[in-house]
Protein backbone atom coordinates (compact mmCIF):
# COMPACT_ATOMS: atom_id res chain seq x y z
CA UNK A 1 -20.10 0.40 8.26
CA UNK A 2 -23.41 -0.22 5.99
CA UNK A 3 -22.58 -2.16 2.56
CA UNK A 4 -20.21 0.48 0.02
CA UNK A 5 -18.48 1.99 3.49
CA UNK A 6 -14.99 1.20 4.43
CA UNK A 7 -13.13 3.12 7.43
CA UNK A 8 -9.33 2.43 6.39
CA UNK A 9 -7.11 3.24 9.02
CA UNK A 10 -3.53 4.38 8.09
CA UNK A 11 -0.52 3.78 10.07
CA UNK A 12 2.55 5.43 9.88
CA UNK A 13 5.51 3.86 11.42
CA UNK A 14 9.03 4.51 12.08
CA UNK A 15 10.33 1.00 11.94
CA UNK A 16 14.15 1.78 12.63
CA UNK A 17 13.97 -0.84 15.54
CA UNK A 18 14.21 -4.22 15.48
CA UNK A 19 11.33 -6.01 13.37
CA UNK A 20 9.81 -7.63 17.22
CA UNK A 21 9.15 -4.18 18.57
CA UNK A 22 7.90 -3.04 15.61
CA UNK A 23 5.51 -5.55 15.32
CA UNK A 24 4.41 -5.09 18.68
CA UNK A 25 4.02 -1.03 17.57
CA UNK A 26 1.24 -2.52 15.02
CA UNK A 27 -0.06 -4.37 17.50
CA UNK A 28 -0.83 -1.51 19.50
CA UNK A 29 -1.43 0.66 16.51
CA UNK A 30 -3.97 -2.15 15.04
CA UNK A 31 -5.92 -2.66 18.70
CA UNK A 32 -6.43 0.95 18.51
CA UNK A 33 -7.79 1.04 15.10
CA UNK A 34 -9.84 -2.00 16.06
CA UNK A 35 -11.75 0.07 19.05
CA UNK A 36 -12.31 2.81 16.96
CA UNK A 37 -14.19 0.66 14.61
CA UNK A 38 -12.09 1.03 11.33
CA UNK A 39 -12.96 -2.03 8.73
CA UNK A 40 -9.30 -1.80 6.85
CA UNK A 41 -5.93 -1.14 8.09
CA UNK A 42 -2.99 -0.23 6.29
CA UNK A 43 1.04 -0.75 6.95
CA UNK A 44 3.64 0.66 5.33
CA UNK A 45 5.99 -1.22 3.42
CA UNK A 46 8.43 -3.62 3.57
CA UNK A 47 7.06 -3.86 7.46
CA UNK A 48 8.52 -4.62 10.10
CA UNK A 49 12.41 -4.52 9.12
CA UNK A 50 13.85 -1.31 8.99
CA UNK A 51 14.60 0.23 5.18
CA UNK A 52 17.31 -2.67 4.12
CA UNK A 53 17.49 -1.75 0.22
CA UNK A 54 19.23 1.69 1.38
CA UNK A 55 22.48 -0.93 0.40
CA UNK A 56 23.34 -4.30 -1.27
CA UNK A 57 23.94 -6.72 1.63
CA UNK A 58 23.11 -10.57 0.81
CA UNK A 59 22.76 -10.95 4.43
CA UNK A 60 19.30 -9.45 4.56
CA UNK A 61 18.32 -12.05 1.77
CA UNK A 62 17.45 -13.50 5.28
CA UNK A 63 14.77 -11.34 6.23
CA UNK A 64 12.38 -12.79 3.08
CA UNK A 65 9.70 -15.66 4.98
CA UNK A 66 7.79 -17.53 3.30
CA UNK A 67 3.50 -16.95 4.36
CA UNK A 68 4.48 -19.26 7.19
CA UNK A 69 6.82 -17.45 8.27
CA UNK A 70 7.53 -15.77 11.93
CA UNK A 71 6.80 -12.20 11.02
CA UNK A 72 3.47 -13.58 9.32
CA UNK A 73 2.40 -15.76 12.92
CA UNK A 74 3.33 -12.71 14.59
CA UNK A 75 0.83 -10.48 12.38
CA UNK A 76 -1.86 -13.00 12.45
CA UNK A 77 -1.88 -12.96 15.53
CA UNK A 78 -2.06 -8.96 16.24
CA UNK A 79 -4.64 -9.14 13.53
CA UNK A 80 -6.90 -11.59 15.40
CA UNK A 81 -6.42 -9.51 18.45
CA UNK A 82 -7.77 -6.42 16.50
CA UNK A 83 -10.99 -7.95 14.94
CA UNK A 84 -10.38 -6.00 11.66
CA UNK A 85 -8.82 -7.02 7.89
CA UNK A 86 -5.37 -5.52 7.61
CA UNK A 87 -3.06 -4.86 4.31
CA UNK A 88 0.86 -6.34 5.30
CA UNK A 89 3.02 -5.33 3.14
CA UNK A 90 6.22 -7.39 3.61
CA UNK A 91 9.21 -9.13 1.98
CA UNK A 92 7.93 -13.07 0.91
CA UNK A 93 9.83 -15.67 0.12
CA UNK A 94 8.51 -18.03 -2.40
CA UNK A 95 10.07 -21.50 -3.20
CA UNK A 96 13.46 -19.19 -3.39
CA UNK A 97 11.98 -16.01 -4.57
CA UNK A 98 12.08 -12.98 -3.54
CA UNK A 99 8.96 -10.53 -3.79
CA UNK A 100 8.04 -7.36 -2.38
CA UNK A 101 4.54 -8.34 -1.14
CA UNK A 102 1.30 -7.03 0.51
CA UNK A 103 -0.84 -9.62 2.13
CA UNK A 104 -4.62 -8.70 2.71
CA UNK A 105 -5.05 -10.24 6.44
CA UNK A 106 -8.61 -11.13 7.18
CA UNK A 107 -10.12 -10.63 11.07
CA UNK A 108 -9.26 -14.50 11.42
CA UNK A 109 -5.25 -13.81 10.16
CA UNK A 110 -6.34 -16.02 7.39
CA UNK A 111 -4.31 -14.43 3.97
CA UNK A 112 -7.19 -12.95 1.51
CA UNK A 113 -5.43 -11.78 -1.17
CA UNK A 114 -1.94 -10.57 -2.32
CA UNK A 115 -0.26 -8.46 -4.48
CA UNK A 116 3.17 -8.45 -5.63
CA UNK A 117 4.90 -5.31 -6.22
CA UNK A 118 5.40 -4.98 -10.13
CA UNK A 119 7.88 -2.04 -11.05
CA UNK A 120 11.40 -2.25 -8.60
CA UNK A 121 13.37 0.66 -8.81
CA UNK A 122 17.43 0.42 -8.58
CA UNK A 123 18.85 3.74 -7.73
CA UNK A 124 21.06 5.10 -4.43
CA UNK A 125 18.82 4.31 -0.89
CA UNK A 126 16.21 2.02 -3.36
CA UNK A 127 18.65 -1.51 -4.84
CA UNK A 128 15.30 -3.20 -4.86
CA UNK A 129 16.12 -4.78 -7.60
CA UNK A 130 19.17 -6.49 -5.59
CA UNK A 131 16.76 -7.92 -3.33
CA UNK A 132 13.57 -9.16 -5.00
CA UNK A 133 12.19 -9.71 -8.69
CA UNK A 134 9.12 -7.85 -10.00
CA UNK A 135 6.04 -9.28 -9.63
CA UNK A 136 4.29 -12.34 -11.29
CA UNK A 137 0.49 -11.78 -10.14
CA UNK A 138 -0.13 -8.50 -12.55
CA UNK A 139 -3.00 -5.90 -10.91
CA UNK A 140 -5.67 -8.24 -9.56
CA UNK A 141 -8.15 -6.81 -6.76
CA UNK A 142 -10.00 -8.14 -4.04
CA UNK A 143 -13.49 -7.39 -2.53
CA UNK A 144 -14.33 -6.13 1.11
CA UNK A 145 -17.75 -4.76 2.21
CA UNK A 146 -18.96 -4.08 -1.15
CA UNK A 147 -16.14 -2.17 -2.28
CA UNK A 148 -13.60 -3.44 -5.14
CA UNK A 149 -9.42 -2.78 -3.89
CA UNK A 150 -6.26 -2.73 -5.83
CA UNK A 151 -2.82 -2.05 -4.56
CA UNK A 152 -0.28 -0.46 -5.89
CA UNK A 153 3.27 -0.19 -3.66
CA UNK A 154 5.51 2.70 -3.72
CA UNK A 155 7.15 2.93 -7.67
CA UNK A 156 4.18 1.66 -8.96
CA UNK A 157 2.54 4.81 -8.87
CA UNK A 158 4.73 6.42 -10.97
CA UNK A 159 3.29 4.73 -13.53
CA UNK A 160 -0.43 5.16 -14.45
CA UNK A 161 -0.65 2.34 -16.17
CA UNK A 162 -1.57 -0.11 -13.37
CA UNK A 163 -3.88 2.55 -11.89
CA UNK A 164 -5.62 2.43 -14.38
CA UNK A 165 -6.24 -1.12 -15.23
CA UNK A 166 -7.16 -1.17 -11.35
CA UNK A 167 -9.73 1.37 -12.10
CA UNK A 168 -11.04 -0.63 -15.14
CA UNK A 169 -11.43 -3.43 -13.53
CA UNK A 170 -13.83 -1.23 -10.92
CA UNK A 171 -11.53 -0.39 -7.97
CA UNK A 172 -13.10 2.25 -5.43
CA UNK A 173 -10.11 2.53 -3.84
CA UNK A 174 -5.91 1.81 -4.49
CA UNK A 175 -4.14 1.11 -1.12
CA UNK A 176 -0.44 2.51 -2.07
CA UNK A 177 2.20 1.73 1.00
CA UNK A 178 5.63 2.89 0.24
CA UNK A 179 9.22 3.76 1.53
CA UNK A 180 10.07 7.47 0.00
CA UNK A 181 12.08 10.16 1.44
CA UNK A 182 11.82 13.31 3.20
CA UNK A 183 12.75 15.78 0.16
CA UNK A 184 10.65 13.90 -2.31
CA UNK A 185 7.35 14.16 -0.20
CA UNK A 186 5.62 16.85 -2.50
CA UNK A 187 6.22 14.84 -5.39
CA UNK A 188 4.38 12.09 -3.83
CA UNK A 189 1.44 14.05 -2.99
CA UNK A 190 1.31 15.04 -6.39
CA UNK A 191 1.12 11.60 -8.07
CA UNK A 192 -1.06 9.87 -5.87
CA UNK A 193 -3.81 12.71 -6.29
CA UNK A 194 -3.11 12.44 -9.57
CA UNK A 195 -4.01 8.97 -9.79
CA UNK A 196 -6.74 9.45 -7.35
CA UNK A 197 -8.50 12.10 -9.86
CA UNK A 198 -7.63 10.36 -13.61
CA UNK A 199 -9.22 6.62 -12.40
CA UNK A 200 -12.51 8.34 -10.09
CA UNK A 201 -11.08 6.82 -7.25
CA UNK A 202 -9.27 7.55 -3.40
CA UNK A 203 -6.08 6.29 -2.70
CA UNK A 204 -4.44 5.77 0.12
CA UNK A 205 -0.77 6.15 0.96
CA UNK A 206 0.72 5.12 3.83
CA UNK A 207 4.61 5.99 4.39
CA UNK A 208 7.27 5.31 6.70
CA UNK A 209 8.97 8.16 8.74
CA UNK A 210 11.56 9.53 10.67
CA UNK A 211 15.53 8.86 10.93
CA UNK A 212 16.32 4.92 10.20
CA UNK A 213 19.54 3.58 11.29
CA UNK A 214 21.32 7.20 10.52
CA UNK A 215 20.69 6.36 7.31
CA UNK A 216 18.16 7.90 5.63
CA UNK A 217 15.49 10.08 6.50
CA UNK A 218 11.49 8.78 5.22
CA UNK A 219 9.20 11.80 5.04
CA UNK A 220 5.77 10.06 6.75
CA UNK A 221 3.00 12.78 5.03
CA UNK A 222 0.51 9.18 4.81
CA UNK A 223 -2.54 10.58 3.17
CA UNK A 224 -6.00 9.64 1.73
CA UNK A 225 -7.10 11.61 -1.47
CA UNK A 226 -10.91 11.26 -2.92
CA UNK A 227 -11.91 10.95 -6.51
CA UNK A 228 -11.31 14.60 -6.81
CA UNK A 229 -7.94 14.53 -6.12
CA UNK A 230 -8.35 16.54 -2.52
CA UNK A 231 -6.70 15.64 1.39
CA UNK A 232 -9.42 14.30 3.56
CA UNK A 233 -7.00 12.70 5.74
CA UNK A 234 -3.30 12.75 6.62
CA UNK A 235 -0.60 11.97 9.55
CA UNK A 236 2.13 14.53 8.99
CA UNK A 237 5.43 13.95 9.87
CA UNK A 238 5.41 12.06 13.01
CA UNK A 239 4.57 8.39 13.72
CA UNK A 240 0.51 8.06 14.07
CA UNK A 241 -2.55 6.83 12.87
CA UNK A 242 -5.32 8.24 11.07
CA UNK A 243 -8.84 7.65 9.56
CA UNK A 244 -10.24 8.02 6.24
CA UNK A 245 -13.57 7.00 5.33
CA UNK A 246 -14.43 5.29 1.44
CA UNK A 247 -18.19 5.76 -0.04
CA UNK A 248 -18.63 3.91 -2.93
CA UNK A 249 -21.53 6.93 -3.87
CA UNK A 250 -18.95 9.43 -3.89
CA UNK A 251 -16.99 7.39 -6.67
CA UNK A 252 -20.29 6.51 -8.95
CA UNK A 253 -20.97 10.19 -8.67
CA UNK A 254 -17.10 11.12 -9.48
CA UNK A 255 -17.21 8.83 -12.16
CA UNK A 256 -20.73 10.02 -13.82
CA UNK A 257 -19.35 13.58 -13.92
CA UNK A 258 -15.90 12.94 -15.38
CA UNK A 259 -16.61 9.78 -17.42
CA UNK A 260 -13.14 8.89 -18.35
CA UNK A 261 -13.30 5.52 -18.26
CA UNK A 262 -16.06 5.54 -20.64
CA UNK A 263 -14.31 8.07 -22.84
CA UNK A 264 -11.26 6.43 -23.55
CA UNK A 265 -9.69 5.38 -26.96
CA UNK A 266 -7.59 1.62 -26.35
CA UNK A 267 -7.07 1.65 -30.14
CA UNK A 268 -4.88 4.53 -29.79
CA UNK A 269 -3.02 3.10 -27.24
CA UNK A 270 -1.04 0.56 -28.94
CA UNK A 271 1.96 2.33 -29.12
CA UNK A 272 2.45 1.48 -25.16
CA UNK A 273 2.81 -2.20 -25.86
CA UNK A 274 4.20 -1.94 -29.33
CA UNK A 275 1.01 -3.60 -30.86
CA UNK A 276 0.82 -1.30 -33.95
């Protein structure tokens, strides 16, 4: 893609398995992606293991790895094979934390960048916060092909806030993998094209689907909005990949005609942080 282009591939997984032949799914998924040229691939989260925070078990306090780790050789590896830079987000171990983490793979496996999810919800099918602390690396971004990236995973974008820091700090696009459920899936449309409109940007949400472990049903709908808010691409409801394509030129323009970045009013936001 020229400079200011990214195709992102989205995959949406059912990962009710076991985490080796879901990794070997993404293999196949990012080998695909790699052929038909995509720049940027995106898992869903808390790949490979099936949905573990559905209860509290300190057995799966097992499943964190550190960036050494199996699951991360295993990746590398797939992402070598596939030629392309790939977003895994996964469950890291850190000198005995616990994060809920999205690596950015480059074409070599070599790690990029990460981000550490920030808000963890605790509610029935979610105890994230049973299993890993929020995170410690606030809303940085990283830089491919002349575009600037954020991420944002799953509860974070429920709140705006870190959308739009990302989108003050530049982003053209906010990756958002997630977890969420069949019955909530409108809702989810809804607030990612909401943050997709208020910050100029796309986003991209990538979901896991189908039936895990007769457990709980994830409702897929992975989708790319533009800066207007609108569907330009989407898997449905059944495991798949997609392709969405990011122009920088359609965010300048976006941003030009609905300057809000430029019309907003910090000193009236103090009441957020209690700095009155």
């Amino acid at each position: 893609m020229p400079p200011g282009v990214l195709k992102v591939a989205l995959i949406q997984m059912n990962l009710t398995g076991p985490a080796e032949a879901n990794l070997d799914a993404a293999a196949a998924y990012l080998r695909e992606a790699g052929r038909q040229e995509a720049d940027l691939a995106l898992l869903p989260e808390l790949f490979p293991h099936p949905w573990f925070p559905v209860t509290e078990d300190a057995r799966h306090f097992a499943l964190a790895e550190p960036e050494t780790g199996p699951v991360m050789a295993r990746i590398r590896e797939a992402v070598r094979e596939s030629g392309i830079t790939v977003a895994v987000p996964t469950y890291e171990r850190d000198a005995g934390r616990r994060f809920n983490t999205t690596y950015v793979l480059a074409p070599t496996g070599d790690i990029l960048f990460k981000y550490r999810k920030n808000h963890i919800p605790y509610h029935p099918g979610w105890f994230e916060k049973y299993y890993y602390e929020p995170g410690n690396l606030g809303f940085p971004v990283f830089h491919l092909n002349g575009l600037t990236i954020g991420i944002q995973t799953c509860w974070d974008n429920l709140f705006p806030e870190g959308s739009r820091i990302l989108g003050q700090k530049g982003a053209h696009v906010i990756l958002a993998p997630r977890g969420t459920g069949d019955a909530t899936r409108s809702r989810w449309r809804t607030a990612l094209a909401a943050n997709a409109l208020a910050n100029n940007c796309y986003v991209v949400g990538v979901n896991r689907v189908g039936l895990e472990g007769g457990a709980y049903q994830f409702g897929g709908d992975s989708a790319a909005f533009d800066p207007d808010g609108g569907v330009m691409a989407e898997c449905g409801v059944d495991p798949g990949m997609t392709l969405a394509v990011i122009d920088s030129r359609v965010v300048d323009r976006s941003r030009s005609e609905w300057p809000f970045h430029y019309d907003r009013r910090p000193s009236l936001y103090r009441e957020l942080t209690g700095e009155l």
